[in-house]
PDB file of N, CA and C in Angstrom:
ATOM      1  N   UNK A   1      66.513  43.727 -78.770  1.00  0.00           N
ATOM      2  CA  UNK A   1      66.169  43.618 -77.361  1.00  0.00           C
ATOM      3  C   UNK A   1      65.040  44.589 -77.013  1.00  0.00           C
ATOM      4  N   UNK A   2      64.994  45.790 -77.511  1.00  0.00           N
ATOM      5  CA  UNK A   2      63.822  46.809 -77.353  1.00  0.00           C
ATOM      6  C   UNK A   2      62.578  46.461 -77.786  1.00  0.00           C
ATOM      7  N   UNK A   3      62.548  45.914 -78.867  1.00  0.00           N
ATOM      8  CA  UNK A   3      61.389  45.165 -79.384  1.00  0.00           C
ATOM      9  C   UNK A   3      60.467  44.316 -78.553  1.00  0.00           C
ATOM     10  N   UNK A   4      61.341  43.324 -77.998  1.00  0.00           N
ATOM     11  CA  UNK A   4      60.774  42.143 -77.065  1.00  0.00           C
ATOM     12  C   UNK A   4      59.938  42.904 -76.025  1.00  0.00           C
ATOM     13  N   UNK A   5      61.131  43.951 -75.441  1.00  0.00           N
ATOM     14  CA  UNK A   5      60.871  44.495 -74.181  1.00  0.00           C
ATOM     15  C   UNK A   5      59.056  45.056 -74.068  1.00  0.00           C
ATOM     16  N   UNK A   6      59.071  46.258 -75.342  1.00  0.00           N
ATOM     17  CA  UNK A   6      58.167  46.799 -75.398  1.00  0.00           C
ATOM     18  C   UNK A   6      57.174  45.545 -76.157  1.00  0.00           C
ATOM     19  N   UNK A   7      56.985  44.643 -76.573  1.00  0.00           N
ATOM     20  CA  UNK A   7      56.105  43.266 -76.788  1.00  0.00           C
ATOM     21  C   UNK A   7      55.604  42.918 -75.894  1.00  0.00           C
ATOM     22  N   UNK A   8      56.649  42.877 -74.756  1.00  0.00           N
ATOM     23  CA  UNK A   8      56.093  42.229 -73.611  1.00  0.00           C
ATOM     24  C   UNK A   8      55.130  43.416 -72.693  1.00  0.00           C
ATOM     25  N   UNK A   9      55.665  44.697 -72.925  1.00  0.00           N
ATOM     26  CA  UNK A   9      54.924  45.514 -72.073  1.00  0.00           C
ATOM     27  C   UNK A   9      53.793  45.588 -72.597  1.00  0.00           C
ATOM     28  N   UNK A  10      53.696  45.471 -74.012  1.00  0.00           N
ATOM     29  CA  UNK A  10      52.114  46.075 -74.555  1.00  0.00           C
ATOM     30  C   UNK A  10      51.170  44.949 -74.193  1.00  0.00           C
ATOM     31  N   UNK A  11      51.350  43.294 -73.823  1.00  0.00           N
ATOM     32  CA  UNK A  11      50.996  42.131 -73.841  1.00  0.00           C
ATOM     33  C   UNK A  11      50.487  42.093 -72.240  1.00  0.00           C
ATOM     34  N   UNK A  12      51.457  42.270 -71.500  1.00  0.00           N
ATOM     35  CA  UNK A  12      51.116  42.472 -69.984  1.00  0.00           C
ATOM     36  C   UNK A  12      50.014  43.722 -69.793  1.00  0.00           C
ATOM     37  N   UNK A  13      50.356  44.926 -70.414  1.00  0.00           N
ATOM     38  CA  UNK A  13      49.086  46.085 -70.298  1.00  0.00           C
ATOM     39  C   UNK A  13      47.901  45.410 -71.003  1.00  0.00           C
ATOM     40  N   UNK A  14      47.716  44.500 -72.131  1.00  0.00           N
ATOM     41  CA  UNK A  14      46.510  44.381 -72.981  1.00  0.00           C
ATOM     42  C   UNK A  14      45.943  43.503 -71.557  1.00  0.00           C
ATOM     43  N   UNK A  15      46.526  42.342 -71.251  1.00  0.00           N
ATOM     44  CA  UNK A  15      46.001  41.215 -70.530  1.00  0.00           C
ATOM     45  C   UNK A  15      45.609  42.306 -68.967  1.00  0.00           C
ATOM     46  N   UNK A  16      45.954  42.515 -68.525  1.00  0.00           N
ATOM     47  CA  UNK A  16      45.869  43.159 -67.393  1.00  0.00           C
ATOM     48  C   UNK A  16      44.319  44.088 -67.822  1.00  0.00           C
ATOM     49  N   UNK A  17      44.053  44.290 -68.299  1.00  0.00           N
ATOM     50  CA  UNK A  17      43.423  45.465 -68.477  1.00  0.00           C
ATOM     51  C   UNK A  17      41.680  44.247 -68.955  1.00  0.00           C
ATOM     52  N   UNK A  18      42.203  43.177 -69.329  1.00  0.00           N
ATOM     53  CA  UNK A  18      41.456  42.391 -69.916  1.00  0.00           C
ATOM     54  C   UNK A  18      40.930  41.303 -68.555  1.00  0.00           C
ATOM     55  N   UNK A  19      41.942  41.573 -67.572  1.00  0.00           N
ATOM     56  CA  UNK A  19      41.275  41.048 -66.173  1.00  0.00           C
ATOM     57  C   UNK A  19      40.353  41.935 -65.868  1.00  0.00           C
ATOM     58  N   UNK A  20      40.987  43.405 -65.503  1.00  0.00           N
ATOM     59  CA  UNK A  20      40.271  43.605 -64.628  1.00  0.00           C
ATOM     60  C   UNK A  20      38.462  44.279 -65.245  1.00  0.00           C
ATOM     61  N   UNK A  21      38.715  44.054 -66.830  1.00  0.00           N
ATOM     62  CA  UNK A  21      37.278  44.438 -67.145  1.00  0.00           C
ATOM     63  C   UNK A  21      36.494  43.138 -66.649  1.00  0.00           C
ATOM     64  N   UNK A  22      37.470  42.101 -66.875  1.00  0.00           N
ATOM     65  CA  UNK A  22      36.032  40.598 -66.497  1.00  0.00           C
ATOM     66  C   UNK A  22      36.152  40.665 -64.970  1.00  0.00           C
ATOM     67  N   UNK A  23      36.870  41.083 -63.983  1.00  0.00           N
ATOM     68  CA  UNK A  23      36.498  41.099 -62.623  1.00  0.00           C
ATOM     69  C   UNK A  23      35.467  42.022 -62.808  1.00  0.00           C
ATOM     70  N   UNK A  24      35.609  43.439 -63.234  1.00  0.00           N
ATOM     71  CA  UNK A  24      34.200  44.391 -63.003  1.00  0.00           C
ATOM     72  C   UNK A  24      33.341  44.216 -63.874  1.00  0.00           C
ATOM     73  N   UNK A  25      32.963  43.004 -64.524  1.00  0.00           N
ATOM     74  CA  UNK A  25      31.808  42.280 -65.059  1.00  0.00           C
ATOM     75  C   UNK A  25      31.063  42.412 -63.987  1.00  0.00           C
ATOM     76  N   UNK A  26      31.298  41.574 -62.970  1.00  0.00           N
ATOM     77  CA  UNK A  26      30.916  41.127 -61.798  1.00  0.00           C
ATOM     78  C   UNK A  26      30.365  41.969 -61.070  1.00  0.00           C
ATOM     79  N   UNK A  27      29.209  41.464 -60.372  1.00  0.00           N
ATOM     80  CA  UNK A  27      28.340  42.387 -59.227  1.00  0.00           C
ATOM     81  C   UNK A  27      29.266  42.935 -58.616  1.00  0.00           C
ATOM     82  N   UNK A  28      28.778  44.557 -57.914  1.00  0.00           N
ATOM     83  CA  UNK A  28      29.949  45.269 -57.540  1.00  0.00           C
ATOM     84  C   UNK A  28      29.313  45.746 -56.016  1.00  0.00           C
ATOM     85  N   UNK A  29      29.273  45.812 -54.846  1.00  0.00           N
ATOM     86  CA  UNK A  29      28.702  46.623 -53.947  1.00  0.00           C
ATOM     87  C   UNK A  29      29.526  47.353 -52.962  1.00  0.00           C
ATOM     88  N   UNK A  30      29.220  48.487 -53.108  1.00  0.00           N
ATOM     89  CA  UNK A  30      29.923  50.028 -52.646  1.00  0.00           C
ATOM     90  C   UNK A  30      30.119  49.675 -50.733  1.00  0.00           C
ATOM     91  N   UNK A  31      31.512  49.280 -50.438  1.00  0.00           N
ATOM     92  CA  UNK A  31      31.692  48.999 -48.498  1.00  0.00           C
ATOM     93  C   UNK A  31      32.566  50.625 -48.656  1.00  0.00           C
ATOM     94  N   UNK A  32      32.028  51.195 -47.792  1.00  0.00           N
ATOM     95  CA  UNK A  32      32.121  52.526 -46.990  1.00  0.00           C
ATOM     96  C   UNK A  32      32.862  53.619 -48.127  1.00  0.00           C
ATOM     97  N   UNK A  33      33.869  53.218 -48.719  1.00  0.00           N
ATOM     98  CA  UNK A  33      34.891  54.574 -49.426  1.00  0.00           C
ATOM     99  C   UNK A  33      35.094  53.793 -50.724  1.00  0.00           C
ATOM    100  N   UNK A  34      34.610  52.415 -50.861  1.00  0.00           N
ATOM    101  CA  UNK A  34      35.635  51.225 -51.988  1.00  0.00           C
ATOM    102  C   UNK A  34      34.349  50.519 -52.438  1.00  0.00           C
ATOM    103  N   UNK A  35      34.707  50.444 -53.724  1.00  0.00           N
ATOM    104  CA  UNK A  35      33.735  49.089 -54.330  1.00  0.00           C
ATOM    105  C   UNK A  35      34.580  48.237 -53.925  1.00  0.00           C
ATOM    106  N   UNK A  36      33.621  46.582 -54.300  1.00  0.00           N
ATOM    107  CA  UNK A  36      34.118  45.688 -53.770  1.00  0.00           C
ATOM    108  C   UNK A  36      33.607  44.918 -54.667  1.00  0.00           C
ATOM    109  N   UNK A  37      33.757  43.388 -55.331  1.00  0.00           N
ATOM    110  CA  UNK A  37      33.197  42.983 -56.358  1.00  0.00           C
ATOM    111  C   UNK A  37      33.342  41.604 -55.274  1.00  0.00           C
ATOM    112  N   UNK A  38      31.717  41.447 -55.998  1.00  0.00           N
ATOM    113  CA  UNK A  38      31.742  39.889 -55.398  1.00  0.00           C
ATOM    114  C   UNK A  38      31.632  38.710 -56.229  1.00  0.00           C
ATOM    115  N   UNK A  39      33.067  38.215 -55.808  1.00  0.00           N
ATOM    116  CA  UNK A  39      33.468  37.009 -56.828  1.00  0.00           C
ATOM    117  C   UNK A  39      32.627  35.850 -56.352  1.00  0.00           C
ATOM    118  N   UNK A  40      32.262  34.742 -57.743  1.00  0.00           N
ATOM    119  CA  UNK A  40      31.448  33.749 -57.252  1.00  0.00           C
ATOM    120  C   UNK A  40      32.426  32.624 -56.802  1.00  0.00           C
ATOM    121  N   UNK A  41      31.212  31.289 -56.500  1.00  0.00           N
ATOM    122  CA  UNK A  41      32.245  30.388 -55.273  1.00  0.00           C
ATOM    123  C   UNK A  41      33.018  30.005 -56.389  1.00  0.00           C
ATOM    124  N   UNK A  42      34.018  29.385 -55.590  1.00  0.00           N
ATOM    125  CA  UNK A  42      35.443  28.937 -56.699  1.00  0.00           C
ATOM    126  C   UNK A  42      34.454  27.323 -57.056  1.00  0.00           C
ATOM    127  N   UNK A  43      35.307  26.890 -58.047  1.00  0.00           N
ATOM    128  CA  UNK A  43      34.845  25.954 -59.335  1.00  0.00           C
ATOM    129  C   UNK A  43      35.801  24.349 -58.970  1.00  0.00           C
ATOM    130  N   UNK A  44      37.174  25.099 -58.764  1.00  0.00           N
ATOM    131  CA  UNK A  44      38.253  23.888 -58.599  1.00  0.00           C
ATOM    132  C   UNK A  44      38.468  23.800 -57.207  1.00  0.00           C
ATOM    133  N   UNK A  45      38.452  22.740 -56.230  1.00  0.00           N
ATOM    134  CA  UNK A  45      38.749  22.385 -55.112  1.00  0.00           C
ATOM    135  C   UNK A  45      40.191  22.316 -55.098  1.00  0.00           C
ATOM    136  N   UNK A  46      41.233  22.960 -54.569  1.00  0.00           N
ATOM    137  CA  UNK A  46      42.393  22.931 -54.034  1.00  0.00           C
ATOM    138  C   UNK A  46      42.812  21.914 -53.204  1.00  0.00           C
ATOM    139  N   UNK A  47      43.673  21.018 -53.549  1.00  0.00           N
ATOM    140  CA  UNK A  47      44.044  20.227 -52.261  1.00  0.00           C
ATOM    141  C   UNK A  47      45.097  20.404 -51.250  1.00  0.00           C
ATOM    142  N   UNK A  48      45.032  19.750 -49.696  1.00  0.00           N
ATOM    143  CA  UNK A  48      45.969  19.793 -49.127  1.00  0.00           C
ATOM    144  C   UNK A  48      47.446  19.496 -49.282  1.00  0.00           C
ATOM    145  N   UNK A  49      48.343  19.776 -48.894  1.00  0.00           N
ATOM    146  CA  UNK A  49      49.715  19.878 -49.052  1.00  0.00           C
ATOM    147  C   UNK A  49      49.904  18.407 -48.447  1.00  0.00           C
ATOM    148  N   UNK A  50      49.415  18.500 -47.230  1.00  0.00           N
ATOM    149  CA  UNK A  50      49.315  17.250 -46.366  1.00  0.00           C
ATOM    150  C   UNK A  50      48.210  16.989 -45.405  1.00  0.00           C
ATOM    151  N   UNK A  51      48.163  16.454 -44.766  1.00  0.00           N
ATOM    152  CA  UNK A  51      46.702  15.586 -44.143  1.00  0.00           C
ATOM    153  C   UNK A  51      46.175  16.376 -43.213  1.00  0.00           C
ATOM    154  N   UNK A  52      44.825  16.621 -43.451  1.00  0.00           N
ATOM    155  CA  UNK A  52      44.488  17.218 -41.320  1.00  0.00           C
ATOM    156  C   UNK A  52      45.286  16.924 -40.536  1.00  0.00           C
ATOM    157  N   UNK A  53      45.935  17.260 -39.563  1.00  0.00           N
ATOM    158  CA  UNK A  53      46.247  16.708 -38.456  1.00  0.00           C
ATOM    159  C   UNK A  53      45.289  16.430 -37.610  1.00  0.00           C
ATOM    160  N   UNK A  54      45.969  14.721 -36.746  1.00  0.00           N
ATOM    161  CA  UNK A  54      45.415  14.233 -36.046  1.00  0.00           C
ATOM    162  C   UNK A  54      45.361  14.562 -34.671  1.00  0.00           C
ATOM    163  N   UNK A  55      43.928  14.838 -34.199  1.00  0.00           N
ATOM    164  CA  UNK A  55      44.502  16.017 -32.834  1.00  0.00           C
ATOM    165  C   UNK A  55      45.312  14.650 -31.285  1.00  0.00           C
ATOM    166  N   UNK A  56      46.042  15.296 -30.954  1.00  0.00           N
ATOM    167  CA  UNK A  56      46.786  14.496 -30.009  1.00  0.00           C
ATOM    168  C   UNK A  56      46.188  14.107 -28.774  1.00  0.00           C
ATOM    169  N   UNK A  57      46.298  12.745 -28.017  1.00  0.00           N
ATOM    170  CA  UNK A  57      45.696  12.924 -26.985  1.00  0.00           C
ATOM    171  C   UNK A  57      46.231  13.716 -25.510  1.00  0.00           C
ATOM    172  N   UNK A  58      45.945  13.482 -25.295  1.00  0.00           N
ATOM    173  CA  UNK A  58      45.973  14.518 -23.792  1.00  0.00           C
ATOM    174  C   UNK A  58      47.123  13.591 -22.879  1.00  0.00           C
ATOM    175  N   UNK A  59      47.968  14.148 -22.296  1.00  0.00           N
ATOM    176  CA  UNK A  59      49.052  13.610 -21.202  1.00  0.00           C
ATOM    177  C   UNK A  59      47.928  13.424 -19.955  1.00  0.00           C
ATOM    178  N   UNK A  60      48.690  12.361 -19.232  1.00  0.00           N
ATOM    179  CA  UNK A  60      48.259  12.064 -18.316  1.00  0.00           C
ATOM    180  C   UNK A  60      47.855  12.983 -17.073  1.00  0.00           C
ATOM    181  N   UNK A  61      49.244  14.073 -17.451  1.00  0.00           N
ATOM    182  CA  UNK A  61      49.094  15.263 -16.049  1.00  0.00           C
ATOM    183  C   UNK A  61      47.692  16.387 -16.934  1.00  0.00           C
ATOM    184  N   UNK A  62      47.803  16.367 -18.074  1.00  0.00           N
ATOM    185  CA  UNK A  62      46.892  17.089 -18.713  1.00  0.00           C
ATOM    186  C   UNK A  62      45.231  17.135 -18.435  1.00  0.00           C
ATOM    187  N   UNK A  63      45.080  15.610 -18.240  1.00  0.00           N
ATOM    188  CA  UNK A  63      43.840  14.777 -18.668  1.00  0.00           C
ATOM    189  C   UNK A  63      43.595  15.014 -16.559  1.00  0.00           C
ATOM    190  N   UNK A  64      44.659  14.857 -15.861  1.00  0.00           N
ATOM    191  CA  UNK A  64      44.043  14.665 -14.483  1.00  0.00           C
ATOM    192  C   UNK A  64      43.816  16.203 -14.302  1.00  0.00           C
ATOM    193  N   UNK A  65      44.722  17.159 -14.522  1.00  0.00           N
ATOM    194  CA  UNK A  65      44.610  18.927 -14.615  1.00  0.00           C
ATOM    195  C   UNK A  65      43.078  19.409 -15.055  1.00  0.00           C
ATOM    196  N   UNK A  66      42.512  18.870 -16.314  1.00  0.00           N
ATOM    197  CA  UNK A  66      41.356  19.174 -16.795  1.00  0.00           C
ATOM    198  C   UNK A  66      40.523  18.360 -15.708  1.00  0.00           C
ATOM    199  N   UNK A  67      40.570  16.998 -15.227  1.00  0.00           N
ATOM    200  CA  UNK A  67      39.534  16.899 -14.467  1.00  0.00           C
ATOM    201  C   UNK A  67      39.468  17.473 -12.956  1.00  0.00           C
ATOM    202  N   UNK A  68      40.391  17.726 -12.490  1.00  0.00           N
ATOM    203  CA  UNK A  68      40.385  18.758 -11.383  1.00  0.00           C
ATOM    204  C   UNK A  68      40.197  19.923 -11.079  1.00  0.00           C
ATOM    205  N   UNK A  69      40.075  20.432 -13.018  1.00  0.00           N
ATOM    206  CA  UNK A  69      40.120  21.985 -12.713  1.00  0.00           C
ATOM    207  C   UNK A  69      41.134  22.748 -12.560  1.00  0.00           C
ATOM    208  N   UNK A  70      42.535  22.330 -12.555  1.00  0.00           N
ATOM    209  CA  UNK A  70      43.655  22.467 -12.433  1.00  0.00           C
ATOM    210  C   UNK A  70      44.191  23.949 -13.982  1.00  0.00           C
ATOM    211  N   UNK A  71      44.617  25.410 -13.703  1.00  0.00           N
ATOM    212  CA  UNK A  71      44.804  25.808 -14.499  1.00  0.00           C
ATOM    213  C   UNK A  71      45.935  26.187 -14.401  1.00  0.00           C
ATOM    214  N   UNK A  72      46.710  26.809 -15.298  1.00  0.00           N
ATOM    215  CA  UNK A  72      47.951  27.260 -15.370  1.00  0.00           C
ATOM    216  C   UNK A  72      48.218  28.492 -14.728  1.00  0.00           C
ATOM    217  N   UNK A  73      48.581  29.346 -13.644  1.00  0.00           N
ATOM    218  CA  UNK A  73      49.033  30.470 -13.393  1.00  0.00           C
ATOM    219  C   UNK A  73      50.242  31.309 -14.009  1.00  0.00           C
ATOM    220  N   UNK A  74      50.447  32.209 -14.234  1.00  0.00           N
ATOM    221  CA  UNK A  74      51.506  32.891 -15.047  1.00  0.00           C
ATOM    222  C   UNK A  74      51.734  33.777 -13.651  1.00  0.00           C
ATOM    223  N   UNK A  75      52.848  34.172 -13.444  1.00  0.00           N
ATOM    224  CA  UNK A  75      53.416  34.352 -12.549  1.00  0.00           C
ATOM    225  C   UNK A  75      53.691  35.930 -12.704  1.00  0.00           C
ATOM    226  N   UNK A  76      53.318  36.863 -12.399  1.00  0.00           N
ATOM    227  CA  UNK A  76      53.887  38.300 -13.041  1.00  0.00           C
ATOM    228  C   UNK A  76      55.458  38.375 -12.617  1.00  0.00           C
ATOM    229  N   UNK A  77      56.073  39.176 -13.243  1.00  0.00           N
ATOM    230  CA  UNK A  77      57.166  39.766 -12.928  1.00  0.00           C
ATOM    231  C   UNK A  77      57.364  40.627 -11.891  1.00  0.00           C
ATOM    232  N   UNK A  78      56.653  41.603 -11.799  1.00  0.00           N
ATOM    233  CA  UNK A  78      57.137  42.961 -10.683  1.00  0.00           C
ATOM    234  C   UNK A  78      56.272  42.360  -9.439  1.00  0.00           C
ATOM    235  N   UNK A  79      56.494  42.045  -8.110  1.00  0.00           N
ATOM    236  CA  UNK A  79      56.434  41.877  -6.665  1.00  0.00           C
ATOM    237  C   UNK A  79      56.568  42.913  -5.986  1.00  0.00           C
ATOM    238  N   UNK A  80      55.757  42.923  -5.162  1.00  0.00           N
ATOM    239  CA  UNK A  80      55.759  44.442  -4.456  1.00  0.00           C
ATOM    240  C   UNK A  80      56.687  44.122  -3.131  1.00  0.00           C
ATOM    241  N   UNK A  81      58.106  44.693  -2.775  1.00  0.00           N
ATOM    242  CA  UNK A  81      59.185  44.824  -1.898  1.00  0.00           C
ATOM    243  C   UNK A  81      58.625  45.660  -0.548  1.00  0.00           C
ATOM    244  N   UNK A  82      58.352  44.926   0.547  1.00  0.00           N
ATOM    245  CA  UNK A  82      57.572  45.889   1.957  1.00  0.00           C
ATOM    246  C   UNK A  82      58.744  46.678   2.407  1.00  0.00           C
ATOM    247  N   UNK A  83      60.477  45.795   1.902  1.00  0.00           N
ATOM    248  CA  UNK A  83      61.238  46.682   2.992  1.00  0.00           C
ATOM    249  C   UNK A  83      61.669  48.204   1.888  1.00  0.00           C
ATOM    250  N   UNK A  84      61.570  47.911   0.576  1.00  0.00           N
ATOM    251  CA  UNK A  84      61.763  49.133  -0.487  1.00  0.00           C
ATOM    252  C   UNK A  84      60.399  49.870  -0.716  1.00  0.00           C
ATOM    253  N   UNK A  85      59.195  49.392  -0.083  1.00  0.00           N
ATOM    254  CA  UNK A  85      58.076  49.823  -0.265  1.00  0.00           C
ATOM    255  C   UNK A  85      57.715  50.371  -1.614  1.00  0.00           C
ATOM    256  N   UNK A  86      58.419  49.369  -2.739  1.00  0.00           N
ATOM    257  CA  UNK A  86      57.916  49.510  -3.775  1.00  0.00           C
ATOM    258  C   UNK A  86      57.614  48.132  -4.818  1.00  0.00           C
ATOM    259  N   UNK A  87      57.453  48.315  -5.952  1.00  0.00           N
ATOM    260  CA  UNK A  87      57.573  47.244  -6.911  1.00  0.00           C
ATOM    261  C   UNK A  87      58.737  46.621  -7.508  1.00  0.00           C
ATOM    262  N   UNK A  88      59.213  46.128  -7.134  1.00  0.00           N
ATOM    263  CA  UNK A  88      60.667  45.047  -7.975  1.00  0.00           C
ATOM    264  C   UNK A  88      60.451  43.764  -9.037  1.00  0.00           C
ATOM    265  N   UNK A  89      61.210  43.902  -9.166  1.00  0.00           N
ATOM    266  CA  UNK A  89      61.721  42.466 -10.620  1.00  0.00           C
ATOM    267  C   UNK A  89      61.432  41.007  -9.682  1.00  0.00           C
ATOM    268  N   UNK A  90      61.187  39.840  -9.386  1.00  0.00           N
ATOM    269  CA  UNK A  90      61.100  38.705  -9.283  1.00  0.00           C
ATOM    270  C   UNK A  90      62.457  38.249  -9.218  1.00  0.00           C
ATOM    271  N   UNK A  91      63.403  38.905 -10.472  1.00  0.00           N
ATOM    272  CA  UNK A  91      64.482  38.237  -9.994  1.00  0.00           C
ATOM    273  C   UNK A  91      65.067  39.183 -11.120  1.00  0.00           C
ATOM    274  N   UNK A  92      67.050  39.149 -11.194  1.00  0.00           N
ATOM    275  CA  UNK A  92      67.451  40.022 -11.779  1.00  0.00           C
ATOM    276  C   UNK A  92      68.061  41.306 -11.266  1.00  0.00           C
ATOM    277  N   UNK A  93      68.218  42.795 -11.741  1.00  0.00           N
ATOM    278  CA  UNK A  93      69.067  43.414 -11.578  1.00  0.00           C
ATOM    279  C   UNK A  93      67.761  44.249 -10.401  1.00  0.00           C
ATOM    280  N   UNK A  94      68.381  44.632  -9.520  1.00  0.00           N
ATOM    281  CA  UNK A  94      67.556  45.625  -8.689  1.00  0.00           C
ATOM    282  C   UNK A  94      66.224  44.647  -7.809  1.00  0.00           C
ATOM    283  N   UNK A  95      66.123  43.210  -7.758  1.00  0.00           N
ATOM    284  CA  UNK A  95      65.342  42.504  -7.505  1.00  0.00           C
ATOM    285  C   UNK A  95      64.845  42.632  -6.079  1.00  0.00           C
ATOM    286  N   UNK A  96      63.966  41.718  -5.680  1.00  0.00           N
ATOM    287  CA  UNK A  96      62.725  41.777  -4.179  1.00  0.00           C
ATOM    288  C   UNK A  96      64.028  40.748  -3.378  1.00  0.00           C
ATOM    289  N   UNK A  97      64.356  42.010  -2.376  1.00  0.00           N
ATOM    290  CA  UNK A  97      65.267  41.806  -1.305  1.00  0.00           C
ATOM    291  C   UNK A  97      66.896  42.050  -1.794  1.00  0.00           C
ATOM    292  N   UNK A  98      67.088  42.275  -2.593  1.00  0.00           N
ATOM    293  CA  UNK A  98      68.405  42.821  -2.551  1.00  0.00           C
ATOM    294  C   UNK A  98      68.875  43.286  -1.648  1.00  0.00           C
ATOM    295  N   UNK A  99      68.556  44.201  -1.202  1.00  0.00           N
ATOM    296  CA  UNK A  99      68.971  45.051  -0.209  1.00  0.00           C
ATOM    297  C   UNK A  99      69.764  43.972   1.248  1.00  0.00           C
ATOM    298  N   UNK A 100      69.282  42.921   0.687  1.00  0.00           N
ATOM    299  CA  UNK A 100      70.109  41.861   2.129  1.00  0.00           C
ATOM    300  C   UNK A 100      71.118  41.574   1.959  1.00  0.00           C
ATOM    301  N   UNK A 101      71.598  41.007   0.333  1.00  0.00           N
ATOM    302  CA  UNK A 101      72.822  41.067  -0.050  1.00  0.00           C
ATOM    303  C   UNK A 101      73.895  42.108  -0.086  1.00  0.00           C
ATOM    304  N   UNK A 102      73.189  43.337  -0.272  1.00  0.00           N
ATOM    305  CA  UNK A 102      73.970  44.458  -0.021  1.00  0.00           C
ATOM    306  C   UNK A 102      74.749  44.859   1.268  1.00  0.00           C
ATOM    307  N   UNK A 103      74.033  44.184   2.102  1.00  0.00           N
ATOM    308  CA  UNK A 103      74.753  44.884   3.356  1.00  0.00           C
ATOM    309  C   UNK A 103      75.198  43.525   4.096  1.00  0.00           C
ATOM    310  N   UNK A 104      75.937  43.066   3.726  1.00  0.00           N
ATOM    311  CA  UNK A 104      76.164  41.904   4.003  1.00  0.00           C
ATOM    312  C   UNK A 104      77.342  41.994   5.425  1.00  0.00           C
ATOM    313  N   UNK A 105      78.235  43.424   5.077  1.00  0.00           N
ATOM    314  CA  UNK A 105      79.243  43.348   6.052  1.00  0.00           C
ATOM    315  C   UNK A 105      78.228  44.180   7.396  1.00  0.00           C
ATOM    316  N   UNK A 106      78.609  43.479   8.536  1.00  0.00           N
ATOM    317  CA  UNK A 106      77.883  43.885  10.018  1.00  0.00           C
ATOM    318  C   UNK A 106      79.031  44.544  11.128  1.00  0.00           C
ATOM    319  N   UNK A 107      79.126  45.683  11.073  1.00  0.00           N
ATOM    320  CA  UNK A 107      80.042  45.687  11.937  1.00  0.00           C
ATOM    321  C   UNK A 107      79.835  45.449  13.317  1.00  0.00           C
ATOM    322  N   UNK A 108      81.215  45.107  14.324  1.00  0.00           N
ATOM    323  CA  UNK A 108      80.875  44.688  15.445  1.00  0.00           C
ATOM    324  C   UNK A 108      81.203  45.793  16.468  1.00  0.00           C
ATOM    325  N   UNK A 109      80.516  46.156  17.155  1.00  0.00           N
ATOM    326  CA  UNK A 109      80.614  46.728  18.383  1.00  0.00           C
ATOM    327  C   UNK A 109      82.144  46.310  19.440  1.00  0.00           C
ATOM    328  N   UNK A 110      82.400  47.717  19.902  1.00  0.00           N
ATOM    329  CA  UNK A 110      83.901  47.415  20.721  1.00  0.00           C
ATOM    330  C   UNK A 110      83.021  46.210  21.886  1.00  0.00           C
ATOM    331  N   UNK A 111      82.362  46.521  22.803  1.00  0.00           N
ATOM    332  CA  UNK A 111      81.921  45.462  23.961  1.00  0.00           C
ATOM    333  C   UNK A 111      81.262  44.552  23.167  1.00  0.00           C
ATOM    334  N   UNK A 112      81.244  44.166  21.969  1.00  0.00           N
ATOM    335  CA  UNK A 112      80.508  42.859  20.998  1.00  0.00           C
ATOM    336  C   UNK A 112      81.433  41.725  21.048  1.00  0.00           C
ATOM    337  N   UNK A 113      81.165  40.354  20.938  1.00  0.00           N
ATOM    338  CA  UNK A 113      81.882  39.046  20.679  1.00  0.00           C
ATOM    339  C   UNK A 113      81.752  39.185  19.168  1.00  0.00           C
ATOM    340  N   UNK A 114      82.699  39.095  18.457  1.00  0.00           N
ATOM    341  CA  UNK A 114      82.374  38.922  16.862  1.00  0.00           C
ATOM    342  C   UNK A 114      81.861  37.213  16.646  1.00  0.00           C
ATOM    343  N   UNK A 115      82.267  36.653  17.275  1.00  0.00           N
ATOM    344  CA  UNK A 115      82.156  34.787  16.779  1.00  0.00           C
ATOM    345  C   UNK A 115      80.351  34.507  17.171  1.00  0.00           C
ATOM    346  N   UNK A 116      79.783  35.836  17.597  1.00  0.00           N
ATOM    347  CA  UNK A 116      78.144  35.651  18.332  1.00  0.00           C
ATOM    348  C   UNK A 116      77.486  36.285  17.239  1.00  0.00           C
ATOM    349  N   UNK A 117      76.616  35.697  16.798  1.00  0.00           N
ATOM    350  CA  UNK A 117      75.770  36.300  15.944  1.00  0.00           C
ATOM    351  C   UNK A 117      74.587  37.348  16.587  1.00  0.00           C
TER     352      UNK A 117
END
């Protein structure tokens, strides 16, 4: 088993070593801290896995959007709250107007009708 092992290591170091002298055959030009070798154009054309895709046509709301000029708005999250006089969430924990739900109970005055808003 030691045999193989070290066979295979001396085989992988010979070949390895036998790349990278034929890469630095190759024209070499110095980018900032690194050589860089410039490989020539490839030889074999690679083919696709599968086809270009065919580009899709356009939806109807798409096609009238582009001719109107029509763009998408993104909506931010944080809204500025006039009665917290600050920035809040849109929606969620601590959100723009909470504060209405919070105080939901009104108490009534002794000379008040409670059934009168």
């Amino acid at each position: 088993k030691q045999w193989y092992q070290r066979r295979v290591r001396e085989l992988t170091r010979d070949n390895t070593q036998l790349l990278f002298n034929a890469i630095f055959a190759l024209p070499t030009a110095r980018v900032e801290r690194s050589i860089c070798v410039q490989l020539p154009p490839p030889t074999t054309r690679l083919p696709r896995e599968k086809p270009i895709p065919v580009e899709k046509p356009l939806t109807k709301w798409e096609a009238f959007a582009k001719r109107k000029g029509i763009q998408k708005k993104k909506r931010t999250r944080m809204v500025y709250d006039e009665t917290a006089k600050e920035y809040r969430p849109r929606f969620g924990y601590k959100r723009t107007g909470s504060d209405k739900e919070q105080n939901w109970v009104v108490e009534v005055p002794e000379n008040g009708d409670p059934y009168k808003d």
